[in-house]
C-alpha atoms as a PDB file:
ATOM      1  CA  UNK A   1     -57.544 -47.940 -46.939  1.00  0.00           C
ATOM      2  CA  UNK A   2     -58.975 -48.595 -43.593  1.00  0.00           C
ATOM      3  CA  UNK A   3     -59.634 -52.516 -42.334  1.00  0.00           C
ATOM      4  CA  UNK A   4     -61.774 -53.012 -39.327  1.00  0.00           C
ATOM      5  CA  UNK A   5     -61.145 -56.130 -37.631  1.00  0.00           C
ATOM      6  CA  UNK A   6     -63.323 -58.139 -34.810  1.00  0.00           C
ATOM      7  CA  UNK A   7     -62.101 -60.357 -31.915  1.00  0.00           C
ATOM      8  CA  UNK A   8     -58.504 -58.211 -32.268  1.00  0.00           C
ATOM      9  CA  UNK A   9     -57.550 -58.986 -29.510  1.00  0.00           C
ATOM     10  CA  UNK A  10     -57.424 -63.243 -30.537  1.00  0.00           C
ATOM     11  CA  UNK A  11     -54.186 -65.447 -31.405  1.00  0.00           C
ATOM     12  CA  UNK A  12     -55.117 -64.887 -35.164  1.00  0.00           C
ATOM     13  CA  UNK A  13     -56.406 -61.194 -35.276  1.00  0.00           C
ATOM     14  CA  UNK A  14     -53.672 -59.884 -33.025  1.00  0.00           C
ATOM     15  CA  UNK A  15     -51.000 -61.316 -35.711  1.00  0.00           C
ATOM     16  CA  UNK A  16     -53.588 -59.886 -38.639  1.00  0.00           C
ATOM     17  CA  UNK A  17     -53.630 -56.169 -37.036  1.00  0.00           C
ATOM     18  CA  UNK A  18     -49.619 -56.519 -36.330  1.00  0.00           C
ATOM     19  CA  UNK A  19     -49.208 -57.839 -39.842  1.00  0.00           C
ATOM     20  CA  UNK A  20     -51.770 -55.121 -42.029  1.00  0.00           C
ATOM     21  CA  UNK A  21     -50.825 -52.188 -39.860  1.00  0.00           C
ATOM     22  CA  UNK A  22     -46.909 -52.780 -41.036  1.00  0.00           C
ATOM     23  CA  UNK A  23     -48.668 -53.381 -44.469  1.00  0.00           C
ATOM     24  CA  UNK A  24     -49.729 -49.474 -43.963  1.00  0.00           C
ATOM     25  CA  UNK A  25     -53.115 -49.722 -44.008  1.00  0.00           C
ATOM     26  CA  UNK A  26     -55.177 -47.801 -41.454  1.00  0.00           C
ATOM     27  CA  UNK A  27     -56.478 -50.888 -38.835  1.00  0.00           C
ATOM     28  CA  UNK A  28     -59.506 -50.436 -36.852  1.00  0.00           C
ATOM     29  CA  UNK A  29     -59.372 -53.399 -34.020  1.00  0.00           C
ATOM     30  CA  UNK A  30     -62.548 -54.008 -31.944  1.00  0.00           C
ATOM     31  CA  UNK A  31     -62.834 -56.718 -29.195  1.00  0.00           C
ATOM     32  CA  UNK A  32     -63.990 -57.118 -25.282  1.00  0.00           C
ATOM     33  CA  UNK A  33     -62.110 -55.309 -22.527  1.00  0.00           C
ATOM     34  CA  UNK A  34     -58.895 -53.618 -22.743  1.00  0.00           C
ATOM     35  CA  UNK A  35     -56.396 -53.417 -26.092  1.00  0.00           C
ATOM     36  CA  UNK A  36     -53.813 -56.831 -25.981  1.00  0.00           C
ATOM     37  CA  UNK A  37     -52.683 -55.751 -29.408  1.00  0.00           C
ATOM     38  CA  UNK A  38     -48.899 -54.152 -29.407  1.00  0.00           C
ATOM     39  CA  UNK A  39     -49.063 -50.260 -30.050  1.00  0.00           C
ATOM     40  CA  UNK A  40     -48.558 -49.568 -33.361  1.00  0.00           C
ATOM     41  CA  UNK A  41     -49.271 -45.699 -34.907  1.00  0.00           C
ATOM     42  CA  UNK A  42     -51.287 -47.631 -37.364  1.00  0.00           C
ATOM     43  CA  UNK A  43     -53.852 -49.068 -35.690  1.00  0.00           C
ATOM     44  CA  UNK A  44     -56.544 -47.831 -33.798  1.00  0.00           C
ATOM     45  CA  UNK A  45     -58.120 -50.002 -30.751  1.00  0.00           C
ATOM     46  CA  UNK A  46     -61.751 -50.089 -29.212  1.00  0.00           C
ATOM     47  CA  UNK A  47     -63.658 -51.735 -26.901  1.00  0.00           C
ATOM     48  CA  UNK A  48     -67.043 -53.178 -28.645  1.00  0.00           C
ATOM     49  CA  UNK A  49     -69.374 -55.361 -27.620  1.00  0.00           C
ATOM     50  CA  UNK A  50     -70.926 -57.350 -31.134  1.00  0.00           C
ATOM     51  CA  UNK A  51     -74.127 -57.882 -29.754  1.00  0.00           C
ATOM     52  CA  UNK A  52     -74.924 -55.061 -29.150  1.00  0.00           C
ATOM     53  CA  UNK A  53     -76.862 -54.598 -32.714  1.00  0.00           C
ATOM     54  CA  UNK A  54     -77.158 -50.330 -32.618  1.00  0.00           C
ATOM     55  CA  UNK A  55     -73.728 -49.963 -30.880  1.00  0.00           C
ATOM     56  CA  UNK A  56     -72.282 -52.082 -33.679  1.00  0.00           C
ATOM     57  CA  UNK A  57     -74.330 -50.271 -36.437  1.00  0.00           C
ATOM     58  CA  UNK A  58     -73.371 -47.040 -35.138  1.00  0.00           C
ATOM     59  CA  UNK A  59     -69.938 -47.777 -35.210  1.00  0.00           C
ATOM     60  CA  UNK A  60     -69.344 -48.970 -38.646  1.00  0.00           C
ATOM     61  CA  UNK A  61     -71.659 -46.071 -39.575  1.00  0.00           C
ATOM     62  CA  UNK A  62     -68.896 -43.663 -38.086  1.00  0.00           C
ATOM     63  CA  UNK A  63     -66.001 -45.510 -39.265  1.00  0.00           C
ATOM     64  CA  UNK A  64     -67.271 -47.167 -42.760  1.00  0.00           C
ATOM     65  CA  UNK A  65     -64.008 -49.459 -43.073  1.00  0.00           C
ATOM     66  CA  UNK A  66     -63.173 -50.769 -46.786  1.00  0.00           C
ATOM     67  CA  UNK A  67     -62.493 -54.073 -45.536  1.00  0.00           C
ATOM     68  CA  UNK A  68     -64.229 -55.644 -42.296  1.00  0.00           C
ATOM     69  CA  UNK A  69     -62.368 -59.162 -41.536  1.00  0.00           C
ATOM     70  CA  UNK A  70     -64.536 -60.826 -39.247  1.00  0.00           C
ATOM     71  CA  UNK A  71     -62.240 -62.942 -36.982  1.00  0.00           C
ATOM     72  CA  UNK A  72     -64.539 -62.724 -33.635  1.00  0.00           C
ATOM     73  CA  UNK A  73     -65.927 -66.156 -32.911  1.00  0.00           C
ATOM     74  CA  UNK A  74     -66.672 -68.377 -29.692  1.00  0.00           C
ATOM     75  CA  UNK A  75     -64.347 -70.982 -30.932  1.00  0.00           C
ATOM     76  CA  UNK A  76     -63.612 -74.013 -28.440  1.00  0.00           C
ATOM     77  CA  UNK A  77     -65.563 -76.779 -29.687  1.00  0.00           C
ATOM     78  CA  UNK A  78     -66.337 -78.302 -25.923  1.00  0.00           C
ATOM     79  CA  UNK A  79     -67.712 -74.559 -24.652  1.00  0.00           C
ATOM     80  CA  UNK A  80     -69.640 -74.338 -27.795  1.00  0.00           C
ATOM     81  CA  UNK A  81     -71.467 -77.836 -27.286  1.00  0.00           C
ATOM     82  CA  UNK A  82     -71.988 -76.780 -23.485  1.00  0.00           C
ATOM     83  CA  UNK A  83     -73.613 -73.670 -24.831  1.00  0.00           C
ATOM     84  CA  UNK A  84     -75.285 -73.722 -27.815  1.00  0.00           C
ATOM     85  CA  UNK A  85     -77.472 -70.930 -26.919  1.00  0.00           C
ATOM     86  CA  UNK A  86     -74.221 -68.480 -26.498  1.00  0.00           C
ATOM     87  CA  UNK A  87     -72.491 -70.638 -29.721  1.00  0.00           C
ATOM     88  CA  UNK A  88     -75.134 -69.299 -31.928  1.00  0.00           C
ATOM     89  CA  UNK A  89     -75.091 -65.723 -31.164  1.00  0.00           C
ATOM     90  CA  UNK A  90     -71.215 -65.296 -31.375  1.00  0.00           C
ATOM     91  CA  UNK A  91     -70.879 -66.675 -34.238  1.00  0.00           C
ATOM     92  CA  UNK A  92     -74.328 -66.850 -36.290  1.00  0.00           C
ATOM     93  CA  UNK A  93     -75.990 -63.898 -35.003  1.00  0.00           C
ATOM     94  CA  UNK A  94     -73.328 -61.896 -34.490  1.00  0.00           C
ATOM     95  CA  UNK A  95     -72.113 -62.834 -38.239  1.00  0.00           C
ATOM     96  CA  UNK A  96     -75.539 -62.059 -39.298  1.00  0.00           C
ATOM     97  CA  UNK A  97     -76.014 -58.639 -38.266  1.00  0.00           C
ATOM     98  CA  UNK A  98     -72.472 -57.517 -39.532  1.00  0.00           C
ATOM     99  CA  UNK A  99     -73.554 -59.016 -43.240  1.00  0.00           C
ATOM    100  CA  UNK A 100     -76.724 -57.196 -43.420  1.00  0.00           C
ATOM    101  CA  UNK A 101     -74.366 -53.913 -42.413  1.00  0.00           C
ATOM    102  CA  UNK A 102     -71.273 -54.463 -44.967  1.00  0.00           C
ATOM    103  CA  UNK A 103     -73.777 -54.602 -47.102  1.00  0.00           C
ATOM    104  CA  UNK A 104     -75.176 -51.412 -46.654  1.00  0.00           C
ATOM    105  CA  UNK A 105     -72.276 -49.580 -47.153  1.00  0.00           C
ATOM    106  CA  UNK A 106     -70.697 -52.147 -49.528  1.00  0.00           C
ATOM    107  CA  UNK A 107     -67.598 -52.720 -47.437  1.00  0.00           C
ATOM    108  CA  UNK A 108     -65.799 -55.950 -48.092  1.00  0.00           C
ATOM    109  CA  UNK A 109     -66.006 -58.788 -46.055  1.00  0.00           C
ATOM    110  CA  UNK A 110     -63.842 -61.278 -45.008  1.00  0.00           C
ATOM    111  CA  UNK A 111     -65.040 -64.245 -43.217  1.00  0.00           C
ATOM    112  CA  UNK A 112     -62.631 -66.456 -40.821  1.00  0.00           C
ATOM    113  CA  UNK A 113     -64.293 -69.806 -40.934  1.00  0.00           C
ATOM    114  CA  UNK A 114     -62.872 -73.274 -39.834  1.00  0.00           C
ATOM    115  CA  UNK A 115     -62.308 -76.247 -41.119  1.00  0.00           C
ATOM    116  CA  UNK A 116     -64.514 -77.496 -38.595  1.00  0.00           C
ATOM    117  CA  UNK A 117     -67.192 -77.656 -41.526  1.00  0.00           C
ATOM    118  CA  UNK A 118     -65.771 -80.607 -42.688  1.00  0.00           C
ATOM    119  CA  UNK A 119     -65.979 -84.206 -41.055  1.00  0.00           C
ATOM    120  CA  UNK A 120     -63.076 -87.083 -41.921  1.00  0.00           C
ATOM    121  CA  UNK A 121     -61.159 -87.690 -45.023  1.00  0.00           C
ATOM    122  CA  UNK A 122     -59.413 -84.884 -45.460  1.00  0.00           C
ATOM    123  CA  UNK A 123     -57.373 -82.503 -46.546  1.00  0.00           C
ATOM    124  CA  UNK A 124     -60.679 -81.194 -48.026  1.00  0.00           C
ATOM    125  CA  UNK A 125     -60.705 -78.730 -50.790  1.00  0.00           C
ATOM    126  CA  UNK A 126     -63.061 -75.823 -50.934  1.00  0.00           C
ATOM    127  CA  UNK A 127     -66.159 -77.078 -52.723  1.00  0.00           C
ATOM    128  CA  UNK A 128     -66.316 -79.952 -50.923  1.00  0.00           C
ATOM    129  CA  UNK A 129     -69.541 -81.108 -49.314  1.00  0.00           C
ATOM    130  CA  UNK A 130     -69.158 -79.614 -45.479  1.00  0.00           C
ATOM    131  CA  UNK A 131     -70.222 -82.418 -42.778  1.00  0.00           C
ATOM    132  CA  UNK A 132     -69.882 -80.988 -39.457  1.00  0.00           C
ATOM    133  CA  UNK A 133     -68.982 -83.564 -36.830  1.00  0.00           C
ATOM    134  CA  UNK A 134     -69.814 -80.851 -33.422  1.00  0.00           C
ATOM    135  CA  UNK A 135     -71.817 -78.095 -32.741  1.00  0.00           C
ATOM    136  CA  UNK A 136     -69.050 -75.764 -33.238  1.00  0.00           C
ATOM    137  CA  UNK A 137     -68.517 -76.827 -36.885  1.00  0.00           C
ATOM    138  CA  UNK A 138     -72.535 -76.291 -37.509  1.00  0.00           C
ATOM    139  CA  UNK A 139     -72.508 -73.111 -35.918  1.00  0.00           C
ATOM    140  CA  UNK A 140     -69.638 -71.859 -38.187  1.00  0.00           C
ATOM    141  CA  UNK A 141     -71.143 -73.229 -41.379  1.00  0.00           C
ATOM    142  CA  UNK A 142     -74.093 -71.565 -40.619  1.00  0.00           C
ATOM    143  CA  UNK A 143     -72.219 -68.117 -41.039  1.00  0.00           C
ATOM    144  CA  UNK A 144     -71.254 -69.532 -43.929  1.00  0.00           C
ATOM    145  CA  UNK A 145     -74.422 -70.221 -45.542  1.00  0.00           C
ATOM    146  CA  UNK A 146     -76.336 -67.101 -44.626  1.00  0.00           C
ATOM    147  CA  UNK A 147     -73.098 -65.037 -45.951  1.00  0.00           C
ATOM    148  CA  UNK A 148     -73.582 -66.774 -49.059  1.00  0.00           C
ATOM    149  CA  UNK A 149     -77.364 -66.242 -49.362  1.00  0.00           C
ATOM    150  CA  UNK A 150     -77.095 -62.627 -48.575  1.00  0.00           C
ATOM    151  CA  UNK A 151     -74.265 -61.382 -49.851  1.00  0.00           C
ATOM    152  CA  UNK A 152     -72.766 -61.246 -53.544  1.00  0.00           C
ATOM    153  CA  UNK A 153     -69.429 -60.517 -52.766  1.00  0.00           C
ATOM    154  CA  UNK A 154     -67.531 -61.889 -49.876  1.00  0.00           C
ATOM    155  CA  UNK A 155     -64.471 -63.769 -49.082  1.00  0.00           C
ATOM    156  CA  UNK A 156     -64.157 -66.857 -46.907  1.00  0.00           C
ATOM    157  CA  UNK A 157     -61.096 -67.906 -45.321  1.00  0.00           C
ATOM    158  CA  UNK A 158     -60.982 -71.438 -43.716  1.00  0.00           C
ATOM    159  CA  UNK A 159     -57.622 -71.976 -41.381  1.00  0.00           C
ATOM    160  CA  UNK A 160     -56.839 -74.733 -39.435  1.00  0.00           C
ATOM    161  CA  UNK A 161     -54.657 -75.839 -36.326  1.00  0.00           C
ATOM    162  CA  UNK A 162     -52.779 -72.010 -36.246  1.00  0.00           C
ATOM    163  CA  UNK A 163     -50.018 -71.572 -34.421  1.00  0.00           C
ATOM    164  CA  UNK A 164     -47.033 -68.531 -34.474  1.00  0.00           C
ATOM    165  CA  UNK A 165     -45.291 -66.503 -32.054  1.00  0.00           C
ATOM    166  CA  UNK A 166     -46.143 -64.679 -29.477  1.00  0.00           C
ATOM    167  CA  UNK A 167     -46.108 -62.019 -27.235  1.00  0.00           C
ATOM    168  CA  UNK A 168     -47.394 -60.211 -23.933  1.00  0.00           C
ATOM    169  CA  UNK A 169     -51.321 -60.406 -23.872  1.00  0.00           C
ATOM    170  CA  UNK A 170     -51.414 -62.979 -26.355  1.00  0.00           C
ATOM    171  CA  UNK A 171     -52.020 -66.794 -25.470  1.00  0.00           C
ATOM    172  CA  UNK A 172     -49.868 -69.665 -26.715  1.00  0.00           C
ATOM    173  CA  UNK A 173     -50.397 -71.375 -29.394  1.00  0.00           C
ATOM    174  CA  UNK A 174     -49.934 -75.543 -29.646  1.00  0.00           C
ATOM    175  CA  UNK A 175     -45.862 -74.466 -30.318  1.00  0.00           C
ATOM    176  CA  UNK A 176     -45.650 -72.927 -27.139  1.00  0.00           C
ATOM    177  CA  UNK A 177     -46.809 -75.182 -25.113  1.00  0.00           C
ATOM    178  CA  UNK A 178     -44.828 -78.411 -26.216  1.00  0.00           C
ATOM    179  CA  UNK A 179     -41.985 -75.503 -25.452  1.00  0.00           C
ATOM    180  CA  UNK A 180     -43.392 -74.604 -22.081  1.00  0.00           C
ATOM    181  CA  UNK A 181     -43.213 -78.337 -20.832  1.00  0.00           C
ATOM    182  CA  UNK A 182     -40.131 -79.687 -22.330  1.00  0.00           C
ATOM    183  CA  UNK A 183     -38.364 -76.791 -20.793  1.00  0.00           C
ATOM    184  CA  UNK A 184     -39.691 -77.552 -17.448  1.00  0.00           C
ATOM    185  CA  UNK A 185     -38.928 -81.431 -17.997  1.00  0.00           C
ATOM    186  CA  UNK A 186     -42.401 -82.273 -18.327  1.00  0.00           C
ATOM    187  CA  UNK A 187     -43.509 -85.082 -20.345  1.00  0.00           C
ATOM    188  CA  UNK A 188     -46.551 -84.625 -21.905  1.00  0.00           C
ATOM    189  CA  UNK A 189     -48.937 -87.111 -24.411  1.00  0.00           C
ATOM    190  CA  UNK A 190     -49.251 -85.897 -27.925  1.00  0.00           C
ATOM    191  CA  UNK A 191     -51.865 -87.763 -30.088  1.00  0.00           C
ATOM    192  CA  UNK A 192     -50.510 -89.192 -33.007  1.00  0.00           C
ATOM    193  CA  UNK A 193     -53.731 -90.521 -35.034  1.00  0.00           C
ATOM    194  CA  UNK A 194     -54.706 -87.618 -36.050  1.00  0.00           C
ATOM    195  CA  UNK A 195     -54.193 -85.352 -39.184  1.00  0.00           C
ATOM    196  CA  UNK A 196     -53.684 -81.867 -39.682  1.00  0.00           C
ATOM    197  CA  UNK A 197     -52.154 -79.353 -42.021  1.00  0.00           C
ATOM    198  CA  UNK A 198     -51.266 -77.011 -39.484  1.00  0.00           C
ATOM    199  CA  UNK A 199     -50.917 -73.171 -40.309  1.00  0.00           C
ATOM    200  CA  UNK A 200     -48.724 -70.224 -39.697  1.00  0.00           C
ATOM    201  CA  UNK A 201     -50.260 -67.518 -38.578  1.00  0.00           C
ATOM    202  CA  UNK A 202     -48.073 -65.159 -40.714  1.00  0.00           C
ATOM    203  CA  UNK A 203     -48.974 -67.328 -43.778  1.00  0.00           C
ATOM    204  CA  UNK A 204     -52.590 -66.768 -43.431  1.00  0.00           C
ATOM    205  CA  UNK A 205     -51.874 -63.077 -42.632  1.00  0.00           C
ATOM    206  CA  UNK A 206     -49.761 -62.518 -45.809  1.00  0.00           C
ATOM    207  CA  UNK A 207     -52.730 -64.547 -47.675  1.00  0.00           C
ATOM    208  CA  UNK A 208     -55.300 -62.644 -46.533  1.00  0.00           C
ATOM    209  CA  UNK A 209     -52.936 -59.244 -47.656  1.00  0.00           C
ATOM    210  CA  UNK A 210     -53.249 -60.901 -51.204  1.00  0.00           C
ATOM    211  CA  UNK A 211     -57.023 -60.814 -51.125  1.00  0.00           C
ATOM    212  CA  UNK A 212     -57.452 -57.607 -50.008  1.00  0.00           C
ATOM    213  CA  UNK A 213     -55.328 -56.025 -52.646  1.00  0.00           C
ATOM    214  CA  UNK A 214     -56.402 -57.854 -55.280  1.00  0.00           C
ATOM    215  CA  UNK A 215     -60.305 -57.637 -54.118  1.00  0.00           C
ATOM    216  CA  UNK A 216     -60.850 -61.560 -54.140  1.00  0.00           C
ATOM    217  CA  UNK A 217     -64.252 -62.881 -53.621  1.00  0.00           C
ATOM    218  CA  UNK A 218     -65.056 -66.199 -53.236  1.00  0.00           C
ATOM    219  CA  UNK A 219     -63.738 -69.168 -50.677  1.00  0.00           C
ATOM    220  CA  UNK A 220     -60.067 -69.420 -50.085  1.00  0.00           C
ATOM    221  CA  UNK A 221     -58.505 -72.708 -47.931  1.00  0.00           C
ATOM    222  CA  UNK A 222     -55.255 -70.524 -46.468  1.00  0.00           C
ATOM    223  CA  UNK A 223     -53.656 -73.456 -44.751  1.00  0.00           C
ATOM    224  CA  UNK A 224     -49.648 -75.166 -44.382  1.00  0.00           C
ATOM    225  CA  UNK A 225     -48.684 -77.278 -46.838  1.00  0.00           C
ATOM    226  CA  UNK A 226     -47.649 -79.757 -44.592  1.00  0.00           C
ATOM    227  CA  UNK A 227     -49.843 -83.166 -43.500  1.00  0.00           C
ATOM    228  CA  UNK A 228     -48.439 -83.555 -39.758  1.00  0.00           C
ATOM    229  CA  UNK A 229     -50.029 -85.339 -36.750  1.00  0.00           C
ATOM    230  CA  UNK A 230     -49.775 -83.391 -33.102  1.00  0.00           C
ATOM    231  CA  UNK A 231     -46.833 -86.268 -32.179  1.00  0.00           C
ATOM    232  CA  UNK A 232     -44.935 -84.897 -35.146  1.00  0.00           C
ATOM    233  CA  UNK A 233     -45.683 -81.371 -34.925  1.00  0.00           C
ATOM    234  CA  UNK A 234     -44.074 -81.912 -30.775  1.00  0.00           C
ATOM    235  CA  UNK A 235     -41.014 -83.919 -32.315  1.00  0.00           C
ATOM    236  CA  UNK A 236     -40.217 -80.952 -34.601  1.00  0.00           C
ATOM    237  CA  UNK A 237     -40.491 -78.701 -31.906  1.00  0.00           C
ATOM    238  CA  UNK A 238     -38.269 -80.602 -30.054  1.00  0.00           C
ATOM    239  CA  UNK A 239     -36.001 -80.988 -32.904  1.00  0.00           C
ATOM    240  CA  UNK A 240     -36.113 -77.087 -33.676  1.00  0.00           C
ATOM    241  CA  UNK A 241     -35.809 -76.112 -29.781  1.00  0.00           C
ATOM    242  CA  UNK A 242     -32.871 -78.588 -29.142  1.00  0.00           C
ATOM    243  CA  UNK A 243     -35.184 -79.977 -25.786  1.00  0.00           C
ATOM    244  CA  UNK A 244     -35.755 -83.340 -25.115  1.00  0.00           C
ATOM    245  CA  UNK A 245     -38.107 -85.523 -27.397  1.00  0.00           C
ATOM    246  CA  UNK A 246     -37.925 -88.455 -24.903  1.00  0.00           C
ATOM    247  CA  UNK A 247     -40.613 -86.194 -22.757  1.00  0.00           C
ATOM    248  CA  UNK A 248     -43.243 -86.445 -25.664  1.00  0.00           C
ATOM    249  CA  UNK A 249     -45.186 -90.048 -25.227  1.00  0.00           C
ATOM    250  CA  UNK A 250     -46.824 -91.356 -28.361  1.00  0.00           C
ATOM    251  CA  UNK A 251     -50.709 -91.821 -27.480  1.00  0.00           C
ATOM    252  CA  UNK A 252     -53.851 -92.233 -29.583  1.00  0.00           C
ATOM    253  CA  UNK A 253     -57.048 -90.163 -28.779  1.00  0.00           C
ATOM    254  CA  UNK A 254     -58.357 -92.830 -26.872  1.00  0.00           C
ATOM    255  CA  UNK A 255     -56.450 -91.818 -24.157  1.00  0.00           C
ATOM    256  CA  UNK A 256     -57.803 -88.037 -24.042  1.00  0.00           C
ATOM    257  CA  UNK A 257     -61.734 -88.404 -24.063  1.00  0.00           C
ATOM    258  CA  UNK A 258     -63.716 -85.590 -25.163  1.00  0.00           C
ATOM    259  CA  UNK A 259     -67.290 -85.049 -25.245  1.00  0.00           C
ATOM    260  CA  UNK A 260     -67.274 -84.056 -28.771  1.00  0.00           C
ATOM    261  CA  UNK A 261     -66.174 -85.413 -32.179  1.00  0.00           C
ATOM    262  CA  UNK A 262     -63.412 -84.029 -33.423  1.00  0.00           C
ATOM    263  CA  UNK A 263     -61.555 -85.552 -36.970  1.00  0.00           C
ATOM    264  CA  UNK A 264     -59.196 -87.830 -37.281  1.00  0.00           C
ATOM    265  CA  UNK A 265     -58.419 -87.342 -40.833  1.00  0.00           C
ATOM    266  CA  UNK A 266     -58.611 -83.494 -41.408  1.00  0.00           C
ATOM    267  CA  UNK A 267     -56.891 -81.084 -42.771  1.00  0.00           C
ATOM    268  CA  UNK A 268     -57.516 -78.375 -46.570  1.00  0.00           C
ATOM    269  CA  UNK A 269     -56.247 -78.406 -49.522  1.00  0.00           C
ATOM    270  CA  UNK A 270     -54.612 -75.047 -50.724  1.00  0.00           C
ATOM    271  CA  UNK A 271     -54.069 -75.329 -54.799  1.00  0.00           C
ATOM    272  CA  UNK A 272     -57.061 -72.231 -55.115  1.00  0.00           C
ATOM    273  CA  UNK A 273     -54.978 -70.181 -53.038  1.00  0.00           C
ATOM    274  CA  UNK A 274     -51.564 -71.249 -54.651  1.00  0.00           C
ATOM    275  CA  UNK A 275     -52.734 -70.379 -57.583  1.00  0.00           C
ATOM    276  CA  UNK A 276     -55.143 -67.146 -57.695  1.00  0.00           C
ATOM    277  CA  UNK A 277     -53.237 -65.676 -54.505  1.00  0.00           C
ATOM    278  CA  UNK A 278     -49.886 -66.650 -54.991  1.00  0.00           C
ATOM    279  CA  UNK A 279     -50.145 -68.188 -52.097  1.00  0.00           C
ATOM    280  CA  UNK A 280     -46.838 -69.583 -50.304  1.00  0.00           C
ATOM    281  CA  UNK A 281     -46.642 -71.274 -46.929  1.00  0.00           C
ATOM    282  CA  UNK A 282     -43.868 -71.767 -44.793  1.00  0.00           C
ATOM    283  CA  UNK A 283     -43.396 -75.961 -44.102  1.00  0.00           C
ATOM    284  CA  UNK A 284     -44.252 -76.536 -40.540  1.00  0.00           C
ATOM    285  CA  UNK A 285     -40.518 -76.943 -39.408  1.00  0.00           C
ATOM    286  CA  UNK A 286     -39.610 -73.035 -41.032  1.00  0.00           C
ATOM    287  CA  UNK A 287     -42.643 -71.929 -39.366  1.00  0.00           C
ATOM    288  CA  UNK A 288     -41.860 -72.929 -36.047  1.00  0.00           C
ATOM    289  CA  UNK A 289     -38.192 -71.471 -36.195  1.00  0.00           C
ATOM    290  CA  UNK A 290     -39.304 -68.159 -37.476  1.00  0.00           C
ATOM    291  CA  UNK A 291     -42.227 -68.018 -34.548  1.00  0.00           C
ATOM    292  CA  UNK A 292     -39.766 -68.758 -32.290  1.00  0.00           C
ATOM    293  CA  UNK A 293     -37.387 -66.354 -33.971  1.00  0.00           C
ATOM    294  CA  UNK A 294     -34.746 -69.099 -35.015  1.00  0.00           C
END
């Protein structure tokens, strides 16, 4: 079975290409510039650009992947305010033109999405009503939508707050840099009014194995199963790490203003996956201490 998969050389797809090429399965990984991913004999590395439409047809053309997981996304929230124009061709556009192509050559397709569709009162589950709070949000729930209208089968994935180890060419996660600064006897502010369920990136790796074996369609929340706020998330860190927790200062996100709204209260709910994938995430603390290899 050969899986194509865009943006490889991201936090998340980087750990997905690792993770499926181990797996055995034949991994195509496309991104900008020069491979980050480790060398593996299993998967294959190339420079694409996605917007270019007939380079992109071309390829999958040549290639014709069974699975396409379409991690690629412009995927700060602040950069994608500042540039709508850009925001809406990685990820709508883009998106767009690689549905009307799976399609073609009925290739399944994966979707990473964000929970960035949702506003406050979470942790949502997967039917919920989506209510964007930034630009970023509405650009990724547009992908969703015209997914949905266009294609029958198709598989959604919505993460949130991912974090796992890492390695040379690969940039560091929310773990890393609580580590970085501790370390260095640096105290640092942590927010502590808001909620996440913070994910593994291994978790959502071994989740998204589950759907591609068992050919799931549909919209699958593959988050932790913990509810932590960035304070605690630091503290455990701390606590895992044996550094100082005396460096992290309790704040509230007052004190880090940010020209768009992010939630408070976020966070997904994971029974679907539990249940139809057999899904089984690490807690937060086990997570940490097996991406830091503890």
């Amino acid at each position: 079975m050969k899986i194509m998969v865009t943006g490889a050389n991201g936090f998340l797809a980087q750990h997905l290409c690792v993770f499926l090429s181990d797996k055995g399965f034949q991994t195509i990984a496309v991104s900008r510039g020069p491979r980050k991913i480790p060398l593996s004999n299993n998967i294959f590395y190339y420079d694409l650009e996605l917007t270019n439409v007939s380079s992109v047809a071309d390829f999958i053309h040549n290639h014709q992947p069974d699975v396409l997981i379409h991690a690629a996304a412009m995927s700060k929230p602040d950069e994608c305010n500042n540039n709508q124009e850009k925001c809406i061709l990685q990820n709508v556009t883009v998106t767009e033109n690689l549905v009307y192509l799976v399609k073609k050559y009925a290739i399944h397709f994966i979707h990473i999405s964000t929970d960035f569709i949702f506003g406050e009162n979470g942790p949502h589950h997967e039917d919920q009503l989506p209510d964007p709070l930034n630009f970023y949000g509405e650009s990724k729930l547009m992908a969703e939508n015209i997914i949905k209208k266009v294609l029958t089968d198709f598989t959604i994935v919505r993460p949130v707050f991912i974090y796992g180890a890492v390695w040379e060419g690969l940039r560091m996660s929310f773990i890393q840099w609580v580590q970085q600064n501790l370390q260095n006897g640096q105290a640092i502010k942590v927010v502590n009014d808001q909620q996440r369920t913070p994910t593994w990136a291994e978790d959502i790796c071994a989740g998204i194995y589950q759907i591609i074996v068992l050919k799931k369609y549909g919209i699958y929340h593959l988050a932790g199963k913990d509810i932590c706020t960035p304070y605690s998330m630091a503290l455990t860190v701390a606590k895992v790490l044996n550094l100082d927790s005396q460096l992290i200062i309790e704040v509230d996100s007052t004190s880090f203003p940010e020209p768009v709204r992010r939630a408070k209260q976020s966070g997904l709910t994971i029974q679907k996956a539990v249940h139809e994938l057999n899904y089984q995430p690490h807690s937060f603390e086990e997570g940490v201490r097996k991406s830091f290899g503890l």
